[in-house]
Protein backbone atom coordinates (compact mmCIF):
# COMPACT_ATOMS: atom_id res chain seq x y z
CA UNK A 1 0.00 0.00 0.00
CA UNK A 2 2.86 2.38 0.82
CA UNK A 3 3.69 2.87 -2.86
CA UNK A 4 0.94 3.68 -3.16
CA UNK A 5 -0.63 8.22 -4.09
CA UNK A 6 -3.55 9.93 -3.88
CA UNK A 7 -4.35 12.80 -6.13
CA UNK A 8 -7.01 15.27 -5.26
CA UNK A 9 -8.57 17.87 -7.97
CA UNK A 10 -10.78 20.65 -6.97
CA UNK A 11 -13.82 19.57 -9.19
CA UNK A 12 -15.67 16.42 -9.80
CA UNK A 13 -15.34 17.08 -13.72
CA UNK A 14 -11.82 17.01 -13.21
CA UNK A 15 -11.43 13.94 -11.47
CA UNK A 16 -13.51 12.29 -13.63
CA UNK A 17 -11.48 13.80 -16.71
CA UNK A 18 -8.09 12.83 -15.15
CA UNK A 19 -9.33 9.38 -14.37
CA UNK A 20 -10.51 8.86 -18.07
CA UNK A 21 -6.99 9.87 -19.12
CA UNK A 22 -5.34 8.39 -17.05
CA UNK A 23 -7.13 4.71 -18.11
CA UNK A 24 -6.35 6.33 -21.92
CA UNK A 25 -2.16 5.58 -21.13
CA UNK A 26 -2.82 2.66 -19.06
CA UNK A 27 -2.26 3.37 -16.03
CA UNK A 28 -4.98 1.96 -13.07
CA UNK A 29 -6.42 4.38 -11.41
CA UNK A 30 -9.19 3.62 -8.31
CA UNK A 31 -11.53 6.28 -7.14
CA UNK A 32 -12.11 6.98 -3.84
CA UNK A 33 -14.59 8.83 -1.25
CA UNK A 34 -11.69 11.41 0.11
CA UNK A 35 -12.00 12.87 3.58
CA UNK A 36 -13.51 15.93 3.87
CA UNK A 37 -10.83 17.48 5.53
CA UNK A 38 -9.13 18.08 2.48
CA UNK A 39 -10.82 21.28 1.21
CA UNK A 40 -11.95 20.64 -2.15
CA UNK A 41 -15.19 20.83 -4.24
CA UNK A 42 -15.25 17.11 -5.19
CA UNK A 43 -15.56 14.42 -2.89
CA UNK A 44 -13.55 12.15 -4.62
CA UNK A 45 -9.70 11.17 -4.81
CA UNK A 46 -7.82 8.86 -7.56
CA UNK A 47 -5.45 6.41 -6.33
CA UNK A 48 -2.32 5.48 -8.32
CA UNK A 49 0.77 4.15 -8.26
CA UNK A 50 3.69 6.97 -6.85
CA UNK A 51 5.65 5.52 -10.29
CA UNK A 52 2.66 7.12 -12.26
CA UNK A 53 3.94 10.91 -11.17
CA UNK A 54 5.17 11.82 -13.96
CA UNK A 55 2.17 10.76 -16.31
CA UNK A 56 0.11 12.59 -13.56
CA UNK A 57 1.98 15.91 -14.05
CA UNK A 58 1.91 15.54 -17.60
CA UNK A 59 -1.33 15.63 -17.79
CA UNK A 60 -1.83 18.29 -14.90
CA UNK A 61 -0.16 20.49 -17.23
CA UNK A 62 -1.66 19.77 -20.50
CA UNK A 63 -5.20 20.00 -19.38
CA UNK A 64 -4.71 23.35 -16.66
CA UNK A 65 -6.73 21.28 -14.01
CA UNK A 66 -7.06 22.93 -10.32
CA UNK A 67 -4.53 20.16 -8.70
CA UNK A 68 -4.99 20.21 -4.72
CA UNK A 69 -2.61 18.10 -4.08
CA UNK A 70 -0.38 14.66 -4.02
CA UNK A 71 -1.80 12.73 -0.33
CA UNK A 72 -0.72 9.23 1.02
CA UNK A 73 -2.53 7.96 4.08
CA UNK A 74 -0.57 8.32 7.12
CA UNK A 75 -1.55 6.13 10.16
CA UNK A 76 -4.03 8.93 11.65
CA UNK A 77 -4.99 11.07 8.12
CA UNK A 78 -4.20 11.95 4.89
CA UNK A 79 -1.19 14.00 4.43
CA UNK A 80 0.17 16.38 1.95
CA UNK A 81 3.18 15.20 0.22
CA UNK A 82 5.60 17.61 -1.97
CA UNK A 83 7.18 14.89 -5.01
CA UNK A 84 9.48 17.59 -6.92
């Protein structure tokens, strides 16, 4: 589970979108509920491999989506990670 990445977006049309694109090259992806903690407007996340980053960013950039954020699940919540 530990190499293991969440990626939050700030809409539910962008989830949705990355996820689609996401399948396109490949790569599984696995929705999930998120917690509501994390301030977003979609209640989702999208679980990938951490060796996907670099498709991920990819297509961050090509499409302009509102990224919140790269998360992994530490042993109490989800936490913000920084992967540049």
């Amino acid at each position: 589970m530990n190499d293991m990445i969440f990626l939050v977006y700030n809409t539910t049309h962008e989830t949705l979108k990355a996820e689609s694109l996401l399948r396109d090259r490949m790569i599984k992806v696995r929705p999930i509920i998120k917690p509501v903690k994390i301030k977003s407007s979609c209640g989702m996340a999208l679980q990938v491999k951490k060796d996907t980053i670099p498709v991920v960013l990819e297509i961050n950039d090509n499409e302009d989506f509102t990224f919140i954020g790269f998360f992994v699940k530490g042993s109490q919540h989800w936490e913000k990670v920084d992967v540049l």
